[in-house]
PDB file of N, CA and C in Angstrom:
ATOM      1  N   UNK A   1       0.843  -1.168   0.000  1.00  0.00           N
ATOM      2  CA  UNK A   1       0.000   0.000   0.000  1.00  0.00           C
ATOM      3  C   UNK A   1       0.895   1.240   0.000  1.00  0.00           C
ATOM      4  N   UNK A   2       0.642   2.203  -0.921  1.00  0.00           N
ATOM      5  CA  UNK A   2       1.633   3.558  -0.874  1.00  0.00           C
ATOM      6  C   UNK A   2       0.617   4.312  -0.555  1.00  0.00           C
ATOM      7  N   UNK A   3       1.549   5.366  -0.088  1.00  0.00           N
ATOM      8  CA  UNK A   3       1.243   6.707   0.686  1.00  0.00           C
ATOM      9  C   UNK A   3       0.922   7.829  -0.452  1.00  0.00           C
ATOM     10  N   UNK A   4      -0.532   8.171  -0.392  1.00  0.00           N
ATOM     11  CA  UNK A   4      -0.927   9.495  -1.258  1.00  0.00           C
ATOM     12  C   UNK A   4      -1.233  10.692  -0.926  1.00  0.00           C
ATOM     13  N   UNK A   5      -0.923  11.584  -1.772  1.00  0.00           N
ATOM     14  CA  UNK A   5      -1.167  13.143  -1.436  1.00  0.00           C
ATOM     15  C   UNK A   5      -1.374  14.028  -2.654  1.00  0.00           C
ATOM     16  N   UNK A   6      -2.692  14.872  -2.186  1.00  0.00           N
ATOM     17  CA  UNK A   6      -3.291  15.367  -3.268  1.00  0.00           C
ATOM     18  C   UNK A   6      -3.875  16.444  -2.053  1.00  0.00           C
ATOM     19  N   UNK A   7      -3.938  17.798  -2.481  1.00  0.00           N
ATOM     20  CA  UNK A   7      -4.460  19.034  -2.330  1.00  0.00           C
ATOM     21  C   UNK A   7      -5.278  20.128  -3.464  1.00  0.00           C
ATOM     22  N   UNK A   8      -6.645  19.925  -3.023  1.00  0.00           N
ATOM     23  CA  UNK A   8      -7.753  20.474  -4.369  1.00  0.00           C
ATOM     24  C   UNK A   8      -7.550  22.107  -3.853  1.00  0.00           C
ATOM     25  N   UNK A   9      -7.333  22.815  -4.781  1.00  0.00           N
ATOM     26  CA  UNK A   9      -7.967  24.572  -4.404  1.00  0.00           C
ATOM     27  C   UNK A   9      -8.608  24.979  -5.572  1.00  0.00           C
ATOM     28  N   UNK A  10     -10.000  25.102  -5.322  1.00  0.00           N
ATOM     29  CA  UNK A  10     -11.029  25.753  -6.358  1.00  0.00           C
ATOM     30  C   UNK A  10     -10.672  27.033  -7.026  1.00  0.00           C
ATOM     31  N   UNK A  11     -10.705  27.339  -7.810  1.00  0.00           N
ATOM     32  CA  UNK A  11     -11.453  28.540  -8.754  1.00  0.00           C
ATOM     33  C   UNK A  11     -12.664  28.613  -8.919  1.00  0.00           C
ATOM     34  N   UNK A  12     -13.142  29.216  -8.522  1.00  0.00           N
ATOM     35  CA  UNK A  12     -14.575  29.565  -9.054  1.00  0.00           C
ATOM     36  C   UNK A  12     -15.167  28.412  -9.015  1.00  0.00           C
ATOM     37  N   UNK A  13     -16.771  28.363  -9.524  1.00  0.00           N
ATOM     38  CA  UNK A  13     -17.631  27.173  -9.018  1.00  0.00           C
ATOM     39  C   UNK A  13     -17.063  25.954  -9.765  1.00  0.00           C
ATOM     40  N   UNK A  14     -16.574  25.968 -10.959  1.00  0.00           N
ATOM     41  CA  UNK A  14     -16.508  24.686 -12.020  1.00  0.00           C
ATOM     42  C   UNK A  14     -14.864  23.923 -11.791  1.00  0.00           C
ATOM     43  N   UNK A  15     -14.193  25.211 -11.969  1.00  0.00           N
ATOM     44  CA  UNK A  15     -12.442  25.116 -12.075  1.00  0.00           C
ATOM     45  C   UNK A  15     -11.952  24.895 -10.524  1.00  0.00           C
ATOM     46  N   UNK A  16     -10.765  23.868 -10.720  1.00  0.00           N
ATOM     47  CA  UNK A  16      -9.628  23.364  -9.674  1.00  0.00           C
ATOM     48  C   UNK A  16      -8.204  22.913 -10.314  1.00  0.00           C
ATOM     49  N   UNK A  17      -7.716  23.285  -9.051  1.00  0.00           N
ATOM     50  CA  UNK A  17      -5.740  23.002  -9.601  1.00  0.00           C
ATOM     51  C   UNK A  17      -5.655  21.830  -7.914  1.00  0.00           C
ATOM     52  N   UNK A  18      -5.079  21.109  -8.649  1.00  0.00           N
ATOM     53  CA  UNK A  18      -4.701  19.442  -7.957  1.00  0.00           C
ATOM     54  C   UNK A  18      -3.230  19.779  -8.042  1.00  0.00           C
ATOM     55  N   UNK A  19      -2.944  19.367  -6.637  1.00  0.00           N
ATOM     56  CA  UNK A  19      -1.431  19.357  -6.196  1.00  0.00           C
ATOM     57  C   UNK A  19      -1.324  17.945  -5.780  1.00  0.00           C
ATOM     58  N   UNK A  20      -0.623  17.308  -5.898  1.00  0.00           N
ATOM     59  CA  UNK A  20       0.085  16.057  -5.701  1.00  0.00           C
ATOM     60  C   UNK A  20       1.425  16.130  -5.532  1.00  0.00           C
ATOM     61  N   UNK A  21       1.778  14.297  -4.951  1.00  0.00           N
ATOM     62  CA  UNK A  21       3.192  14.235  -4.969  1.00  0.00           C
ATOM     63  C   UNK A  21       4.026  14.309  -5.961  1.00  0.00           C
ATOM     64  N   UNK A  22       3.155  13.667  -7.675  1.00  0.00           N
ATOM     65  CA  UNK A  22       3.511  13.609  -8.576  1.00  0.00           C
ATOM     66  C   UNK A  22       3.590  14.842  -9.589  1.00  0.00           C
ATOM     67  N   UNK A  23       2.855  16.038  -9.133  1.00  0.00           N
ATOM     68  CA  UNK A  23       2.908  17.188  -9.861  1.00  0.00           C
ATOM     69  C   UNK A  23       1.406  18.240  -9.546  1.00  0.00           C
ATOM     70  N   UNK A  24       1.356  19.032 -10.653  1.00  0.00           N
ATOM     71  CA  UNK A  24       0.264  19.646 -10.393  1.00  0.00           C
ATOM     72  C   UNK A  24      -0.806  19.592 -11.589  1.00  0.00           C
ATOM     73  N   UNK A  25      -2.081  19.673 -11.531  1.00  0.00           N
ATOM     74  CA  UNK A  25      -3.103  18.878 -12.488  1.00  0.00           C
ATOM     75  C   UNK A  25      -4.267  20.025 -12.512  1.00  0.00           C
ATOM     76  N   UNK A  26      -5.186  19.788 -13.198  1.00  0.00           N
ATOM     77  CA  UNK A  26      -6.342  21.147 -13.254  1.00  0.00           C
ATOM     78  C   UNK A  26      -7.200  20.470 -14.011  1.00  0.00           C
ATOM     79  N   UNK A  27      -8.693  20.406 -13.127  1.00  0.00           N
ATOM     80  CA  UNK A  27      -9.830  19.877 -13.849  1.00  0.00           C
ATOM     81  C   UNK A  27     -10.623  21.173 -13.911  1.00  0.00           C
ATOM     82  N   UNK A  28     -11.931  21.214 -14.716  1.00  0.00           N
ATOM     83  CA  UNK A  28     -12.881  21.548 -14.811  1.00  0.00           C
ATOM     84  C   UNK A  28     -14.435  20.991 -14.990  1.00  0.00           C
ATOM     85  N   UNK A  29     -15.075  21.489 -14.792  1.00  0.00           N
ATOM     86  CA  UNK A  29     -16.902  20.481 -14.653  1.00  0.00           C
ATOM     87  C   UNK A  29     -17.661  20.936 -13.533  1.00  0.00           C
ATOM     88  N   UNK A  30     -18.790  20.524 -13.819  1.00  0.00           N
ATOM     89  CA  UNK A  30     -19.847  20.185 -12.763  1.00  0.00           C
ATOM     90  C   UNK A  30     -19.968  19.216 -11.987  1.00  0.00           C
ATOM     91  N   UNK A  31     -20.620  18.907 -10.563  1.00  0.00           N
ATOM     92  CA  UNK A  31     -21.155  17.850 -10.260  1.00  0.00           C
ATOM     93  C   UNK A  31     -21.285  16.720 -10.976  1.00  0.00           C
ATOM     94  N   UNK A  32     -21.039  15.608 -11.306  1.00  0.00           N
ATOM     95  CA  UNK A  32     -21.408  14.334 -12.247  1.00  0.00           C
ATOM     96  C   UNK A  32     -20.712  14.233 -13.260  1.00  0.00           C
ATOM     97  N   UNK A  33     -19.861  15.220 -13.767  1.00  0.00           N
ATOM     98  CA  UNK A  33     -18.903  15.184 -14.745  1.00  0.00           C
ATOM     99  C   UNK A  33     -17.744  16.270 -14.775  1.00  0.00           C
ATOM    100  N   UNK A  34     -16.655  16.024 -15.256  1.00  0.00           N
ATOM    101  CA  UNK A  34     -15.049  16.629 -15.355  1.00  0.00           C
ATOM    102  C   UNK A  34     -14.691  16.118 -16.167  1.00  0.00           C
ATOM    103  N   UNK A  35     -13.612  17.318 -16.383  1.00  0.00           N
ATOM    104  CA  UNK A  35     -12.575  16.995 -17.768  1.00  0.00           C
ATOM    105  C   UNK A  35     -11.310  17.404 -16.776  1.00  0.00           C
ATOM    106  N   UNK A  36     -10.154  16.696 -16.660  1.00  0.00           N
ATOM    107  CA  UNK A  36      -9.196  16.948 -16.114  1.00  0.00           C
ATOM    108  C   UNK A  36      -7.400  16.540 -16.842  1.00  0.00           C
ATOM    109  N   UNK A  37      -7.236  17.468 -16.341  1.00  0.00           N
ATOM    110  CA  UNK A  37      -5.633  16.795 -16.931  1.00  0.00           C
ATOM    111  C   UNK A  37      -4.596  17.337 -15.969  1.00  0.00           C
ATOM    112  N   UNK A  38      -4.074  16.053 -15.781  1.00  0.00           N
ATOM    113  CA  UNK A  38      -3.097  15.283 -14.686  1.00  0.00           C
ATOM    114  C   UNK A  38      -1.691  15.627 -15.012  1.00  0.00           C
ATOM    115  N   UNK A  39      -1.264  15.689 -13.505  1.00  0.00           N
ATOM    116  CA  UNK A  39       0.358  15.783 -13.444  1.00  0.00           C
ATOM    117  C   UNK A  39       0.988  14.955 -14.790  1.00  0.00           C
ATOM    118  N   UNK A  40       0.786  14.000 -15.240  1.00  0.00           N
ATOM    119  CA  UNK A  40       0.986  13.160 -16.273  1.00  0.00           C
ATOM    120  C   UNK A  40       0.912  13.127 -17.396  1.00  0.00           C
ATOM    121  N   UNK A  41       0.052  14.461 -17.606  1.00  0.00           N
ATOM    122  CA  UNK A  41      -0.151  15.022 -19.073  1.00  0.00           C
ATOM    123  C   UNK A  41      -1.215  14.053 -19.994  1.00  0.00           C
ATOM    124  N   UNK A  42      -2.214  13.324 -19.026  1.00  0.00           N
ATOM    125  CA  UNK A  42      -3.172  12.803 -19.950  1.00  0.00           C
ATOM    126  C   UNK A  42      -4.451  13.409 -19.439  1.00  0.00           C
ATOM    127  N   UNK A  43      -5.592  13.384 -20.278  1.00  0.00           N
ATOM    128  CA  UNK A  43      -6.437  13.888 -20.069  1.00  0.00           C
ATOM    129  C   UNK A  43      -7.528  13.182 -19.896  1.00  0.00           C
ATOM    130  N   UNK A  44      -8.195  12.981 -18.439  1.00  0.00           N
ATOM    131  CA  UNK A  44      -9.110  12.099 -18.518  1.00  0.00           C
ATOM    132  C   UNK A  44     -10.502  12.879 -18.346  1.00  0.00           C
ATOM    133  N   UNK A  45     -11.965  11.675 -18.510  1.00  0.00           N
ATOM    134  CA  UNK A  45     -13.182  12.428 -18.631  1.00  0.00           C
ATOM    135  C   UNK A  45     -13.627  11.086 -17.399  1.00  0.00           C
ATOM    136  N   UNK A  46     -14.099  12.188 -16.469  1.00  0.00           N
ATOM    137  CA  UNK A  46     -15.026  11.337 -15.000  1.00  0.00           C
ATOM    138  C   UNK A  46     -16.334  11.909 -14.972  1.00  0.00           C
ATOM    139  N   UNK A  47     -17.290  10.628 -15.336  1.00  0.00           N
ATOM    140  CA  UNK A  47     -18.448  10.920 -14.832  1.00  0.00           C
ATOM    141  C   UNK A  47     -19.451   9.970 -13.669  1.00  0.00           C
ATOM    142  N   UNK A  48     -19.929  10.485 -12.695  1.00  0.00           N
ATOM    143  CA  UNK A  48     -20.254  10.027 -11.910  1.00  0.00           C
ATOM    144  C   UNK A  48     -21.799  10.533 -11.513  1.00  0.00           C
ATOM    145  N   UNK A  49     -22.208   9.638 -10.419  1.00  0.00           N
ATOM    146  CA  UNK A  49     -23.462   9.943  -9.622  1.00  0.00           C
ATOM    147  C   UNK A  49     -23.171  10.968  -8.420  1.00  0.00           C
ATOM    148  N   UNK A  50     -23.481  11.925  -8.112  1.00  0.00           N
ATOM    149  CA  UNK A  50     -22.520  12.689  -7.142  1.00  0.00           C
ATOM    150  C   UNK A  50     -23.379  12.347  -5.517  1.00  0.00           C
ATOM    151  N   UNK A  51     -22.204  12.501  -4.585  1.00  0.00           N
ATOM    152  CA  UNK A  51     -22.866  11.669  -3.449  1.00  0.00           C
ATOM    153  C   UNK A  51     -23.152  10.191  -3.242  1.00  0.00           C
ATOM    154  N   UNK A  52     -22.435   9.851  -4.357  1.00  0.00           N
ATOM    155  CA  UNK A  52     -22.496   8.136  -3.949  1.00  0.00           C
ATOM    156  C   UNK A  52     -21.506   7.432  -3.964  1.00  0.00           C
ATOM    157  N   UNK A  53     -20.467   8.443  -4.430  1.00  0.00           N
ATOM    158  CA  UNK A  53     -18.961   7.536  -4.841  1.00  0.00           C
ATOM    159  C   UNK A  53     -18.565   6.677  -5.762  1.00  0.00           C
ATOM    160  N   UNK A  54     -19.880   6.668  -6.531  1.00  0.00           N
ATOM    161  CA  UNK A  54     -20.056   5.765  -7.682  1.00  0.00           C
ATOM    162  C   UNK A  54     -19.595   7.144  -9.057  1.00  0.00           C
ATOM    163  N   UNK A  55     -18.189   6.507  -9.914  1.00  0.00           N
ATOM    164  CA  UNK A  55     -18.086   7.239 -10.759  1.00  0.00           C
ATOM    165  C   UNK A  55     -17.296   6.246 -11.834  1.00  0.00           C
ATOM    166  N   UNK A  56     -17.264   6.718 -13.001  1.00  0.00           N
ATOM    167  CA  UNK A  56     -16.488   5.978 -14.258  1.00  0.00           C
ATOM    168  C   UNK A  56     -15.470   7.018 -14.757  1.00  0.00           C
ATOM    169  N   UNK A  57     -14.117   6.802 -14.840  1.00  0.00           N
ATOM    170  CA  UNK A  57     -13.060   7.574 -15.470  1.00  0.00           C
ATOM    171  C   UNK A  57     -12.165   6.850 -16.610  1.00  0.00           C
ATOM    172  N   UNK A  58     -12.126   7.754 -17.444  1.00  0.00           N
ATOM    173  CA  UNK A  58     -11.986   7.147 -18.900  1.00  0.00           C
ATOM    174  C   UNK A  58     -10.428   8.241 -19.352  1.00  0.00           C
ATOM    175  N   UNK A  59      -9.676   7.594 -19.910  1.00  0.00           N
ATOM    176  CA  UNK A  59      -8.366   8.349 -20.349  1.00  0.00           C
ATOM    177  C   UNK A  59      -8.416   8.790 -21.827  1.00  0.00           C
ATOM    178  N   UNK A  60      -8.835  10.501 -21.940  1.00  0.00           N
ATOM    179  CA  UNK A  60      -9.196  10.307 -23.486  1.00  0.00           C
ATOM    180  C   UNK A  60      -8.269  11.093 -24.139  1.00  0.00           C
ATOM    181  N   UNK A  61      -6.932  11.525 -23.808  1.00  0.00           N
ATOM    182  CA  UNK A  61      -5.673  11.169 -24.685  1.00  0.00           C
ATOM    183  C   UNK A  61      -4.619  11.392 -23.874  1.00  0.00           C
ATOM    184  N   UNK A  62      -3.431  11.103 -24.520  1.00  0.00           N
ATOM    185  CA  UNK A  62      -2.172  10.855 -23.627  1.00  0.00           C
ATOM    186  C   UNK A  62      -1.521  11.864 -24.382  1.00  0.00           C
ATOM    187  N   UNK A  63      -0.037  12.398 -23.868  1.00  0.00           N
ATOM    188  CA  UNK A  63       0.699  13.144 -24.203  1.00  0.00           C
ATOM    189  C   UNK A  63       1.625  12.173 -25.444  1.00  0.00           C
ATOM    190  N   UNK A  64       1.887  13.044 -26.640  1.00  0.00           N
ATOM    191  CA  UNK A  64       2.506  12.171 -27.348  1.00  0.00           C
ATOM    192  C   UNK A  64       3.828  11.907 -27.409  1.00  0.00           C
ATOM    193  N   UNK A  65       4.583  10.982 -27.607  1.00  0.00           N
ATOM    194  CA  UNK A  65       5.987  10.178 -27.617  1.00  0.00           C
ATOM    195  C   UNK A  65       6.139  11.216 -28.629  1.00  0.00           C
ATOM    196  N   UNK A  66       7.782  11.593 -28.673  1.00  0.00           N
ATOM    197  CA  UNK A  66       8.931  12.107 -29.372  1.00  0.00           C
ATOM    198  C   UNK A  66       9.246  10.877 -30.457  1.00  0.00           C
ATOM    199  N   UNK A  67       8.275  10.720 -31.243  1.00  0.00           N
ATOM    200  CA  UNK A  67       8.844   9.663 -32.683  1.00  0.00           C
ATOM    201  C   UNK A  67       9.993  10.357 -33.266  1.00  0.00           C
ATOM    202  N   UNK A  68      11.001   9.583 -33.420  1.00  0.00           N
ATOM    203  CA  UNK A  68      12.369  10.074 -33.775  1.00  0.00           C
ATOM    204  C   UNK A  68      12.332   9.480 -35.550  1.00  0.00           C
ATOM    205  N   UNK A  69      13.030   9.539 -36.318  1.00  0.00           N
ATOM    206  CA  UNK A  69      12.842   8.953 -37.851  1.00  0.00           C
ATOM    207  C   UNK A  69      13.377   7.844 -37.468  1.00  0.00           C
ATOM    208  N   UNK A  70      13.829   6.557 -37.954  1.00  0.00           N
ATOM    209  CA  UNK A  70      13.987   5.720 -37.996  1.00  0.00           C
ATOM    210  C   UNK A  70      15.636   5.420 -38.809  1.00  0.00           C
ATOM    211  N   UNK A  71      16.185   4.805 -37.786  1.00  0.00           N
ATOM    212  CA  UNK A  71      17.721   5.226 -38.460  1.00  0.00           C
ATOM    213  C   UNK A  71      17.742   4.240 -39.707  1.00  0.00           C
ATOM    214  N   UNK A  72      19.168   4.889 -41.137  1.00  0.00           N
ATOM    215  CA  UNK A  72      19.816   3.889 -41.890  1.00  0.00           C
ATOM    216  C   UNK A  72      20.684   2.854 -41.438  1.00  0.00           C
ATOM    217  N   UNK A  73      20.245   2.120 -42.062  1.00  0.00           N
ATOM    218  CA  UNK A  73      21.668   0.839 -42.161  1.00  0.00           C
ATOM    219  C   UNK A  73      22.413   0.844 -43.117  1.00  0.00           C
ATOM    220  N   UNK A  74      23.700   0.065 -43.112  1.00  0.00           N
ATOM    221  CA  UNK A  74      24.338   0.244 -43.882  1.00  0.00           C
ATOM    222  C   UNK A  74      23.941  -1.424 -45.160  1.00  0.00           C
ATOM    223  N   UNK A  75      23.992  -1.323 -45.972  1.00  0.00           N
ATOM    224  CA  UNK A  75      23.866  -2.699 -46.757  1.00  0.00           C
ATOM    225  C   UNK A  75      24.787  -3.614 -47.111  1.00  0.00           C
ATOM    226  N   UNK A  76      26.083  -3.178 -46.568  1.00  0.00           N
ATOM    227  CA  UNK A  76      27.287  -3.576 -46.730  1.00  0.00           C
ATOM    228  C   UNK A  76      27.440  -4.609 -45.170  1.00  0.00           C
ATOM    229  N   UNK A  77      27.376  -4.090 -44.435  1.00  0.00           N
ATOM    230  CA  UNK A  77      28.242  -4.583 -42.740  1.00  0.00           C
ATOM    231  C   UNK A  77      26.413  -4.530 -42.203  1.00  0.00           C
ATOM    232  N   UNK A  78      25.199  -4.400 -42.697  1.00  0.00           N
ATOM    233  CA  UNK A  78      24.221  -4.248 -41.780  1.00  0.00           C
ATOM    234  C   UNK A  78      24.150  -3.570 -40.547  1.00  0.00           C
ATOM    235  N   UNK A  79      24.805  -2.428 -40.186  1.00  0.00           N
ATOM    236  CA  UNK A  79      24.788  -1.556 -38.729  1.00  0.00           C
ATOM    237  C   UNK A  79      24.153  -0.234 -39.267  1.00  0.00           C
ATOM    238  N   UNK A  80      23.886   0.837 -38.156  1.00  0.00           N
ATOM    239  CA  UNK A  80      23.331   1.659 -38.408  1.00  0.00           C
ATOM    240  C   UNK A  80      23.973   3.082 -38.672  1.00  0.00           C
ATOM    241  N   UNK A  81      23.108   3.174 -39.885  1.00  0.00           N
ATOM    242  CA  UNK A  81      24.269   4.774 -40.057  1.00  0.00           C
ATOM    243  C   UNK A  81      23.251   5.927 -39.774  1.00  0.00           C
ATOM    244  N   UNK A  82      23.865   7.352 -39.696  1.00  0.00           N
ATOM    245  CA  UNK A  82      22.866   8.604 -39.239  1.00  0.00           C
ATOM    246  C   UNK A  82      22.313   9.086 -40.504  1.00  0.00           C
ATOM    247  N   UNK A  83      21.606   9.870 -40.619  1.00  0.00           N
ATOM    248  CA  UNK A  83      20.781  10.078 -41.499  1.00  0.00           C
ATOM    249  C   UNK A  83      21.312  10.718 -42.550  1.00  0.00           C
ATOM    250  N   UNK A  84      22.423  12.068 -42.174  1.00  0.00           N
ATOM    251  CA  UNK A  84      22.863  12.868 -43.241  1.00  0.00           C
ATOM    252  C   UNK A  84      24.156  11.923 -43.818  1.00  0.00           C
ATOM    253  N   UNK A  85      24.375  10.982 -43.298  1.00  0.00           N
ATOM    254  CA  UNK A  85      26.148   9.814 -43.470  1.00  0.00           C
ATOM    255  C   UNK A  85      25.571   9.615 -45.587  1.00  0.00           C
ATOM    256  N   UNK A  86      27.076  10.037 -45.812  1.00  0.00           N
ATOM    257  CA  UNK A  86      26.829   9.327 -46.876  1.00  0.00           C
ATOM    258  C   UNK A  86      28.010   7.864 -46.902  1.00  0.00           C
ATOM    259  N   UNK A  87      28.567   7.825 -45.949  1.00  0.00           N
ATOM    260  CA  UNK A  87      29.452   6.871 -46.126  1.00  0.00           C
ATOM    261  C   UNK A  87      29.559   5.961 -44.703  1.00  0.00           C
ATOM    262  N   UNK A  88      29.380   4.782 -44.655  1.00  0.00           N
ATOM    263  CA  UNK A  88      29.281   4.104 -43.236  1.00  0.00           C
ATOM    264  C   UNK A  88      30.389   4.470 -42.695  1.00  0.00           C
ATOM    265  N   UNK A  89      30.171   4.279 -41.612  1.00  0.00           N
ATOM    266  CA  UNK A  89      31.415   5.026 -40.340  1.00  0.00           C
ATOM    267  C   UNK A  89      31.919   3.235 -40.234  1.00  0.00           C
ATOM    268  N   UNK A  90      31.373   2.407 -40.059  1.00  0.00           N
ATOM    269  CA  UNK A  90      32.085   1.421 -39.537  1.00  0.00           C
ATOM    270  C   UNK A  90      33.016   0.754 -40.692  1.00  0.00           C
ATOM    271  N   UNK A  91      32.612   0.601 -42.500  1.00  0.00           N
ATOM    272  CA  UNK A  91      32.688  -0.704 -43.070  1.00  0.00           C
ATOM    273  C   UNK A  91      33.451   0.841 -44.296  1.00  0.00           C
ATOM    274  N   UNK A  92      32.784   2.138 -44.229  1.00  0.00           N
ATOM    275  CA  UNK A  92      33.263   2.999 -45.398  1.00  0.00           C
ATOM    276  C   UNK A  92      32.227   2.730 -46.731  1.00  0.00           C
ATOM    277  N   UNK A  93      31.256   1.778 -46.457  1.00  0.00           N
ATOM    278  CA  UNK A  93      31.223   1.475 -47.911  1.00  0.00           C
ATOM    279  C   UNK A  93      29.941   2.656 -48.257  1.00  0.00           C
ATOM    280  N   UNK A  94      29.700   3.134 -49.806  1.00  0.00           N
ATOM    281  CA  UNK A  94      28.773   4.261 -50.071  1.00  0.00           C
ATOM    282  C   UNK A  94      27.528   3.772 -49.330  1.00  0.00           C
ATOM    283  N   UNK A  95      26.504   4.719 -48.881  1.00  0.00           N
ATOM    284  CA  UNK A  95      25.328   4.460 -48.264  1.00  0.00           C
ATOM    285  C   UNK A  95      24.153   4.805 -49.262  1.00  0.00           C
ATOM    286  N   UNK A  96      23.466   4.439 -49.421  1.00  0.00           N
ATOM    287  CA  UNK A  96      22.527   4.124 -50.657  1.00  0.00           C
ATOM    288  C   UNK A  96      21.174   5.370 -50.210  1.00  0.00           C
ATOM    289  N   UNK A  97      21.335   6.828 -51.252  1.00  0.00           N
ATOM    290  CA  UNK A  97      20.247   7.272 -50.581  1.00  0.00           C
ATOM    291  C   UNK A  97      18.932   7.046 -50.559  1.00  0.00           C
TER     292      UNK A  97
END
């Protein structure tokens, strides 16, 4: 079992900023429903029955990964060369643009 910590301070009737151990977060909504996004940078949607503790939370997008291009190989020695290489660093042989 781990130890949690979270501190709500309202704005106004709808808006809140969430402090945690993990960072700081900010929802907005009414009673029975929120849109929030988390120390974590995803954004989830909670809707619930209010006063009953009964609620459903759904993750409706995540922060996106840094897709990098996909490195060359060389066709000669099969290792990987950088993108602007016109000549393999390991084997020398021409790199095929």
């Amino acid at each position: 079992m781990s130890l949690r910590f979270r501190k709500s301070i309202r704005i106004g009737k709808l808006a809140r900023i969430n402090i945690s151990k993990s960072g700081i977060g900010a929802s907005v909504g009414a009673p029975g429903f929120r849109i929030g996004m988390g120390a974590d940078g995803k954004v989830r949607r909670t809707v619930g029955i209010p006063g009953t503790g009964v609620y459903h939370t759904e993750v409706i997008a995540s922060p996106k990964k840094d897709k990098t291009k996909p490195r060359r190989t060389c066709q000669a020695c099969g290792r990987q060369a950088g993108q602007k290489d016109r000549f393999c660093r390991h084997c020398g042989a021409r790199l095929a643009t």
